[in-house]
C-alpha atoms as a PDB file:
ATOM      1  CA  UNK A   1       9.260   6.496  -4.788  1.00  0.00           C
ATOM      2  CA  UNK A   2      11.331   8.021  -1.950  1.00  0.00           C
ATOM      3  CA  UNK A   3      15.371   6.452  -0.538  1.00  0.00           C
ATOM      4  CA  UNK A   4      15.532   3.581   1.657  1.00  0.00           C
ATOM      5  CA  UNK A   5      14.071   4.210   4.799  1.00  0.00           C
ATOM      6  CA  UNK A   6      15.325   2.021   8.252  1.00  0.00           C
ATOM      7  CA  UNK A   7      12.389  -0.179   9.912  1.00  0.00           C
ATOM      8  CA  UNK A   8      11.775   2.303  12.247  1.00  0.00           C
ATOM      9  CA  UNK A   9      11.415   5.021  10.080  1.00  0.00           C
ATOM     10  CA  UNK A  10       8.878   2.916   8.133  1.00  0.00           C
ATOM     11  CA  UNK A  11       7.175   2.396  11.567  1.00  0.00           C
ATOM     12  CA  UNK A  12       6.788   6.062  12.357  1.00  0.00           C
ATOM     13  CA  UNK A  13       5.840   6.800   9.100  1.00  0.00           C
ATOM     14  CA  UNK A  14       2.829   3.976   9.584  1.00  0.00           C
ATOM     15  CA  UNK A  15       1.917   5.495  12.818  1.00  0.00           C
ATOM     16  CA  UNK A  16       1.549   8.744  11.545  1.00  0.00           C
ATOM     17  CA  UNK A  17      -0.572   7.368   8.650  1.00  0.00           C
ATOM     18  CA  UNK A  18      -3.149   5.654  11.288  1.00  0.00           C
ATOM     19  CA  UNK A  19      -3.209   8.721  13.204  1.00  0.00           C
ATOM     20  CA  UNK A  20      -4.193  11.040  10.185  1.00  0.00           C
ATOM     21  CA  UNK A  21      -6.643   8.729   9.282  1.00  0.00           C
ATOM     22  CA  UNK A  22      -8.290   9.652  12.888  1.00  0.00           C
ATOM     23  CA  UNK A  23      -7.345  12.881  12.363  1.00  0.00           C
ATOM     24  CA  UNK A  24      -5.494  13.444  15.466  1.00  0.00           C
ATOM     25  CA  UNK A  25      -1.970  13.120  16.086  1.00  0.00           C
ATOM     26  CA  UNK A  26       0.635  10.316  17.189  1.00  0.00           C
ATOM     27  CA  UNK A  27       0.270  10.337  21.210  1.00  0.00           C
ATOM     28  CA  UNK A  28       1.352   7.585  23.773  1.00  0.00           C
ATOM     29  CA  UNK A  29      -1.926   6.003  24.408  1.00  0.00           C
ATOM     30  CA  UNK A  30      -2.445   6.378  20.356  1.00  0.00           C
ATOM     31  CA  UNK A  31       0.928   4.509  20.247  1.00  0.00           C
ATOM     32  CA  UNK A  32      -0.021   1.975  23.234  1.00  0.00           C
ATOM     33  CA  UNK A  33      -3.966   1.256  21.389  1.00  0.00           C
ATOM     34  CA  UNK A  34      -1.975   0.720  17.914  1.00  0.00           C
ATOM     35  CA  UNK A  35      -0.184  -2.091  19.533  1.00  0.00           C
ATOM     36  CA  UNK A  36      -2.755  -3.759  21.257  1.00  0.00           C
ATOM     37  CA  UNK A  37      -5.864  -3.140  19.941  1.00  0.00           C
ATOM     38  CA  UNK A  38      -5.547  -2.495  16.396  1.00  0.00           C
ATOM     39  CA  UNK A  39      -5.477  -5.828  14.272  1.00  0.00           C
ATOM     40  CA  UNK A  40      -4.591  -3.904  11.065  1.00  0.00           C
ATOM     41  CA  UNK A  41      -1.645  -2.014  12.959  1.00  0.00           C
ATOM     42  CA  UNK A  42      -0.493  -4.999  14.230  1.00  0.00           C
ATOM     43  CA  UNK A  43      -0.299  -6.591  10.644  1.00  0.00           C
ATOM     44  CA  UNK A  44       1.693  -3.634   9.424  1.00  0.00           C
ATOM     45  CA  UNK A  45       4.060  -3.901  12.283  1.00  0.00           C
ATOM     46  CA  UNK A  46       4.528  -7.932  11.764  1.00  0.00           C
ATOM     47  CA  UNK A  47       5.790  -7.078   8.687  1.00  0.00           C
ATOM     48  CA  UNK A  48       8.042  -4.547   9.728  1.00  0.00           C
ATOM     49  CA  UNK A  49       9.346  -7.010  12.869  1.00  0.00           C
ATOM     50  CA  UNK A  50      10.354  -9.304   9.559  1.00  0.00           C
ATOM     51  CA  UNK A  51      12.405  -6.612   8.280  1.00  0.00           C
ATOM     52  CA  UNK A  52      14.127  -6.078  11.404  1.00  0.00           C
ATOM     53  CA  UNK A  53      14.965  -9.585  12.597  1.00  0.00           C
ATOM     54  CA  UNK A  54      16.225 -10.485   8.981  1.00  0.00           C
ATOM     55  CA  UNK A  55      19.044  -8.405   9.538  1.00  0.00           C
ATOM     56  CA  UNK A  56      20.439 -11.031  12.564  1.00  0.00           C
ATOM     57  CA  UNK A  57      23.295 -12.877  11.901  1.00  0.00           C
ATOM     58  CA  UNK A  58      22.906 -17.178  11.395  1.00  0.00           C
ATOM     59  CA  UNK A  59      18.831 -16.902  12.631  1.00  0.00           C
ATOM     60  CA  UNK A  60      17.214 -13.644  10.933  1.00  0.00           C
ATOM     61  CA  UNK A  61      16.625 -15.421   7.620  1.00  0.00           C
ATOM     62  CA  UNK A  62      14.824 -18.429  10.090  1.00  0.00           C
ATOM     63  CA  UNK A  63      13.003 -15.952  12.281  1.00  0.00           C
ATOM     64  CA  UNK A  64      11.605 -13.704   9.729  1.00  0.00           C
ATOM     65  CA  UNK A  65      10.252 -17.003   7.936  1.00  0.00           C
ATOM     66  CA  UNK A  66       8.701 -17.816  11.673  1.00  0.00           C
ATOM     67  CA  UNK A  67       6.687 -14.447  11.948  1.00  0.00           C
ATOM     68  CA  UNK A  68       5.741 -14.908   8.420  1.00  0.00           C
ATOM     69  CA  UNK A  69       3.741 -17.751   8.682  1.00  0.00           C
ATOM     70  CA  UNK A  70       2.660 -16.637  12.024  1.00  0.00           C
ATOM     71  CA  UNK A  71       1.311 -13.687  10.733  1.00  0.00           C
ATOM     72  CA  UNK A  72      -0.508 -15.534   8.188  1.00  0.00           C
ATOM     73  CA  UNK A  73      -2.131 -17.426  10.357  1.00  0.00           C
ATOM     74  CA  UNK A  74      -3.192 -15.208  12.590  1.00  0.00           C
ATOM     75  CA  UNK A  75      -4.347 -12.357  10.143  1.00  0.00           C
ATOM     76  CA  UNK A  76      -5.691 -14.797   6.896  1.00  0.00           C
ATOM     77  CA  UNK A  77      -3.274 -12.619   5.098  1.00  0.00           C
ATOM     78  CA  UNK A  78       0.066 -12.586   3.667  1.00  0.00           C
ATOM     79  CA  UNK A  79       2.875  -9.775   2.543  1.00  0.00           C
ATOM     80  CA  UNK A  80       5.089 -12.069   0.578  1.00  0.00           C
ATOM     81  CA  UNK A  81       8.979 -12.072   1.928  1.00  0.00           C
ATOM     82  CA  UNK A  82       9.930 -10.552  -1.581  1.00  0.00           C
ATOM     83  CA  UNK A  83       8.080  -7.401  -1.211  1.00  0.00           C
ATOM     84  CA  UNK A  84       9.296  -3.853  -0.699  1.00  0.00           C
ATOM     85  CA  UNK A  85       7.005  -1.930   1.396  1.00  0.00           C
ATOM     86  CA  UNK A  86       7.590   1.669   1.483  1.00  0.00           C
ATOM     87  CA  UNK A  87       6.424   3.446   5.270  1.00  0.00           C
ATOM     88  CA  UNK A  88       2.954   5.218   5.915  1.00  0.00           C
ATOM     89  CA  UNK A  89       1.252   1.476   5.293  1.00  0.00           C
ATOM     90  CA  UNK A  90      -2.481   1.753   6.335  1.00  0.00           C
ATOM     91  CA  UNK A  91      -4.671  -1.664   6.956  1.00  0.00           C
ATOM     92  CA  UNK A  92      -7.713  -0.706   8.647  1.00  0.00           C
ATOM     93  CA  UNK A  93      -8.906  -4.191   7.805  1.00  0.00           C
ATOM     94  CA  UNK A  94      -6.190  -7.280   7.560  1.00  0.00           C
ATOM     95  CA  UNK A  95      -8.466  -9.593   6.220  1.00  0.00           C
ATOM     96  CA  UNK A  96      -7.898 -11.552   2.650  1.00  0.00           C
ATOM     97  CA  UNK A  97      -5.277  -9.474   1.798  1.00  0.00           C
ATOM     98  CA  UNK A  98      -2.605 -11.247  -0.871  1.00  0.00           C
ATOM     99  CA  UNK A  99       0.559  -9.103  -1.784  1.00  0.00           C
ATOM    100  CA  UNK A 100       3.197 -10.984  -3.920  1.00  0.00           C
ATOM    101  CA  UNK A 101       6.919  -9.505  -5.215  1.00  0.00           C
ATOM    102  CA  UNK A 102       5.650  -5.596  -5.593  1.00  0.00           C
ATOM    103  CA  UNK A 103       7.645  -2.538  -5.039  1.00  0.00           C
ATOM    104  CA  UNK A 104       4.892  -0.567  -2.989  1.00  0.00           C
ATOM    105  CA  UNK A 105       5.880   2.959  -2.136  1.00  0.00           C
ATOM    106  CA  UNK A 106       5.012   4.947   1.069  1.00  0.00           C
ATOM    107  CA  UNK A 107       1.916   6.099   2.576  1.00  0.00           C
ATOM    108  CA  UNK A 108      -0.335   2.845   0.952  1.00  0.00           C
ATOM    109  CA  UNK A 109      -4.126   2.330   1.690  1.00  0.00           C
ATOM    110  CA  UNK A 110      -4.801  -0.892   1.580  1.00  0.00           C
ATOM    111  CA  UNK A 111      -8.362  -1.930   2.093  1.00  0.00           C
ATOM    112  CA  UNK A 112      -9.368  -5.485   2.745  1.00  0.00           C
ATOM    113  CA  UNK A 113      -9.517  -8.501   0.081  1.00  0.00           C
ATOM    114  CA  UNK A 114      -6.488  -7.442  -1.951  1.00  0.00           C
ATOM    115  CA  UNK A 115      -4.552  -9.185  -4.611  1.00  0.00           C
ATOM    116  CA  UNK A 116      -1.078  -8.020  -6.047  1.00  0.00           C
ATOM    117  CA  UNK A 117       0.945 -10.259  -8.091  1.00  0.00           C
ATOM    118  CA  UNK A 118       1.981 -11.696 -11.016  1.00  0.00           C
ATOM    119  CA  UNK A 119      -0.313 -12.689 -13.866  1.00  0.00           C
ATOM    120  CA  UNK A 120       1.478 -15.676 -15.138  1.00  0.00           C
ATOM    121  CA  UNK A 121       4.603 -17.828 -13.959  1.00  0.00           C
ATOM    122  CA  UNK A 122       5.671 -15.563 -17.436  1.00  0.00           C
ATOM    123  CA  UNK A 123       6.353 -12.136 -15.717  1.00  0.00           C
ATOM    124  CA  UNK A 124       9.542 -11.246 -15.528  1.00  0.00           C
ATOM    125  CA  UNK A 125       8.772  -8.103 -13.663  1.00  0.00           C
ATOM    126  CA  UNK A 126       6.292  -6.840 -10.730  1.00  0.00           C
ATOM    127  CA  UNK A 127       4.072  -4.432 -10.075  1.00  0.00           C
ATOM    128  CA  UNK A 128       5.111  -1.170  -8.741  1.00  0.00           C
ATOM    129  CA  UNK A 129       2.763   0.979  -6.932  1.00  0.00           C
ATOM    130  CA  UNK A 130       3.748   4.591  -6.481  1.00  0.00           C
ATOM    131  CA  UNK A 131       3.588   6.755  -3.190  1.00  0.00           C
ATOM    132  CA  UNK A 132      -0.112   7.699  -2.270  1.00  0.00           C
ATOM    133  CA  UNK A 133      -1.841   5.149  -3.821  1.00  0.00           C
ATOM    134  CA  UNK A 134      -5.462   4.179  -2.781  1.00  0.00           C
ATOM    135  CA  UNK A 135      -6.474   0.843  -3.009  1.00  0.00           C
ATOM    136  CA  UNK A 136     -10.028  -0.439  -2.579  1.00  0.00           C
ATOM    137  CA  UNK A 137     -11.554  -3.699  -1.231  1.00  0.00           C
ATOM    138  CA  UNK A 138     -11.740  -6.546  -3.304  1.00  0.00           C
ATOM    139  CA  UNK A 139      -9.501  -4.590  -6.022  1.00  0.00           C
ATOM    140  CA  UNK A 140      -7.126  -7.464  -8.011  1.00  0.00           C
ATOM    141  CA  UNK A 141      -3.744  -5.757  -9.639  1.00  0.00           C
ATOM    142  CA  UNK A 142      -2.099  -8.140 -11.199  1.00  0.00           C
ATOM    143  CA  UNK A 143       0.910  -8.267 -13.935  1.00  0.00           C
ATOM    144  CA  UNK A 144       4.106  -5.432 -14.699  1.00  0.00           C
ATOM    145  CA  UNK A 145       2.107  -3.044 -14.066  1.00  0.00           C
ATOM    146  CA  UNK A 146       2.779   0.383 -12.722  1.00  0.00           C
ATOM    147  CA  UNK A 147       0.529   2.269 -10.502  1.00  0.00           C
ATOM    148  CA  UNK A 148       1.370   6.296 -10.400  1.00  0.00           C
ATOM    149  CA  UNK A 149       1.469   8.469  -7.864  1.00  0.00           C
ATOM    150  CA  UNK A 150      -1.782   9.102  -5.756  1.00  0.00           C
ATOM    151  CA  UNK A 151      -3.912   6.455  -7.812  1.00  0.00           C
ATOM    152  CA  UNK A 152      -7.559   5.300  -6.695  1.00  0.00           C
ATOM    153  CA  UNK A 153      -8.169   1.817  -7.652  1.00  0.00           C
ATOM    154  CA  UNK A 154     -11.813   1.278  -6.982  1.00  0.00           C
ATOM    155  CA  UNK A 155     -13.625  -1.487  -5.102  1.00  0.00           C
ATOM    156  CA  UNK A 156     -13.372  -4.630  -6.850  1.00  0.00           C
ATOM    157  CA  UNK A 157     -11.332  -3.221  -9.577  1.00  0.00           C
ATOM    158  CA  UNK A 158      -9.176  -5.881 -12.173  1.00  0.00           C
ATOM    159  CA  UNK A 159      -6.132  -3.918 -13.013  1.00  0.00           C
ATOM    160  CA  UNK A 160      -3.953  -5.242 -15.631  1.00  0.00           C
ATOM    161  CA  UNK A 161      -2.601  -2.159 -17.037  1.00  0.00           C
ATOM    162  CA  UNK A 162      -0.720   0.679 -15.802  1.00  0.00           C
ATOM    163  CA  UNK A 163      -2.648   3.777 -14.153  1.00  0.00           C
ATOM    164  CA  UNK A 164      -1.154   7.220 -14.284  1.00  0.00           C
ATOM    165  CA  UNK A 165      -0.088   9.693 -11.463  1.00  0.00           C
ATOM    166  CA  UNK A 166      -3.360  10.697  -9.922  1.00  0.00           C
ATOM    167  CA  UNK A 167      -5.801   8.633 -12.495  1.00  0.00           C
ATOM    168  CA  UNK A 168      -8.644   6.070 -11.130  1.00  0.00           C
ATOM    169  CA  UNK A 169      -9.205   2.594 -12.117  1.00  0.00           C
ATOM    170  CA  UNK A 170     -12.925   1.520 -11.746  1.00  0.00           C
ATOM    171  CA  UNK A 171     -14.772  -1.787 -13.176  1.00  0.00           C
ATOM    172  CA  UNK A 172     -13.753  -5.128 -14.531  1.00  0.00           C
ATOM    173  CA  UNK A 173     -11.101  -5.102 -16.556  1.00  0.00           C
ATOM    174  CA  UNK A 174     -10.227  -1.570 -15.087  1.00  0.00           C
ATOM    175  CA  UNK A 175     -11.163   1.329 -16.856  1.00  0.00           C
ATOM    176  CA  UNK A 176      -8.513   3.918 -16.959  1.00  0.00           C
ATOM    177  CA  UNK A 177      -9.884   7.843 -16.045  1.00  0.00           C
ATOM    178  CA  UNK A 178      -7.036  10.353 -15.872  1.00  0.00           C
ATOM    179  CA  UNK A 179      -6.433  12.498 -13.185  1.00  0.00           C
ATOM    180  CA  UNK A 180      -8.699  15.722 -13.763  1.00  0.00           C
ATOM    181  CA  UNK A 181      -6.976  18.651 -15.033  1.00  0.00           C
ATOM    182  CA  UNK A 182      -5.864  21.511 -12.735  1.00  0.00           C
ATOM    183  CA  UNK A 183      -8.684  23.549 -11.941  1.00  0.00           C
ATOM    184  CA  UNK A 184      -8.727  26.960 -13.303  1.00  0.00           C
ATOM    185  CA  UNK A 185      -6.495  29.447 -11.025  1.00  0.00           C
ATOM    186  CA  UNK A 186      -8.475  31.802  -8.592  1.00  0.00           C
ATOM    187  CA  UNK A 187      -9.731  34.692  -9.855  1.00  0.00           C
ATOM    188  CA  UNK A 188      -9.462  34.356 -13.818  1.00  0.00           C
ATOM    189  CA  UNK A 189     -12.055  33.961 -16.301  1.00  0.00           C
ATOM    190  CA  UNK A 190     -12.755  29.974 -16.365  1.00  0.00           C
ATOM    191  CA  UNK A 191     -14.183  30.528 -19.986  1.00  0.00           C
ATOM    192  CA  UNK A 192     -11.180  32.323 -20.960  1.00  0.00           C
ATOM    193  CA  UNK A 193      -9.086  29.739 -19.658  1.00  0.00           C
ATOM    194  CA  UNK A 194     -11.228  26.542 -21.662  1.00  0.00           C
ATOM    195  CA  UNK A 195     -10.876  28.509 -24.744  1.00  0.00           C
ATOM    196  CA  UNK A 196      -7.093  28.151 -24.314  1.00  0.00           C
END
């Protein structure tokens, strides 16, 4: 998880995300077709307008309630108000997507159909997904749960446990597969190096 980042760092950092997705870079008319033709950009950035009209004085608590529920509406999906999104969010798809109170870090893919949240009114704690996760469609995490840095959580995936730095979570309840180990270094002797 990286320091606080400002709203418009966060947006950058989402921009750039969509544009390496395309593999291209971050132009003007990339900039100008991310605002008005790309629904999941324009989720992403609804939540980041909440983050910056909070911070008004009297209103921003009001107005960032107001773009909420707008942006529910309009996108059949929801970010919940107590969520900490880190920057680099990708949405190709808005659609069905439920995050509760989560601690997300930056540079999230977040397919469509998505549940986060607590298990039970019980959990005193929420989940935390790392930087560089992946997350699949129709993939349910749900509980104090930790996902690790550069996670897959496969399509349709129930995750109730944590998932290490780079491991995959596949099936229903998740199975757990560790990241692989490093591959053997250029050059030596790979069965030298599984004999060690």
């Amino acid at each position: 998880m990286t320091a606080l980042e400002t709203p418009l760092q966060k947006i950058k950092a989402d921009l750039r995300h969509y544009a390496s997705s395309e593999r291209r870079g971050v132009s003007t008319a990339f900039v100008f077709r991310m605002f008005l033709l790309t629904p999941g950009f324009q989720f992403v950035f609804a939540n980041r307008l909440q983050e910056i009209v909070v911070r008004i004085p009297v209103i921003g608590r009001l107005l960032r309630r107001i773009i909420w529920w707008a942006t529910c509406l309009i996108f059949s999906s929801e970010i919940a108000l107590a969520a900490k999104v880190g920057g680099g969010l990708y949405v190709p798809h808005p659609y069905g997507i439920v995050v509760g109170s989560a601690t997300i870090g930056r540079n999230l893919s977040l397919l469509q159909n998505v549940t986060i949240g607590h298990k039970s009114l019980d959990d005193v704690y929420d989940p935390v997904i790392e930087d560089d996760v992946q997350i699949s469609a129709g993939a349910v995490l749900l509980g104090p749960i930790t996902i690790g840095e550069g996670a897959v959580i496969g399509a349709n995936s129930v995750v109730l446990k944590d998932v290490p730095a780079g491991g995959l979570a596949i099936g229903i309840p998740a199975r757990i597969i560790p990241a692989a180990a490093p591959s053997v270094a250029a050059g030596a002797d790979p069965f030298v190096a599984s004999a060690l």
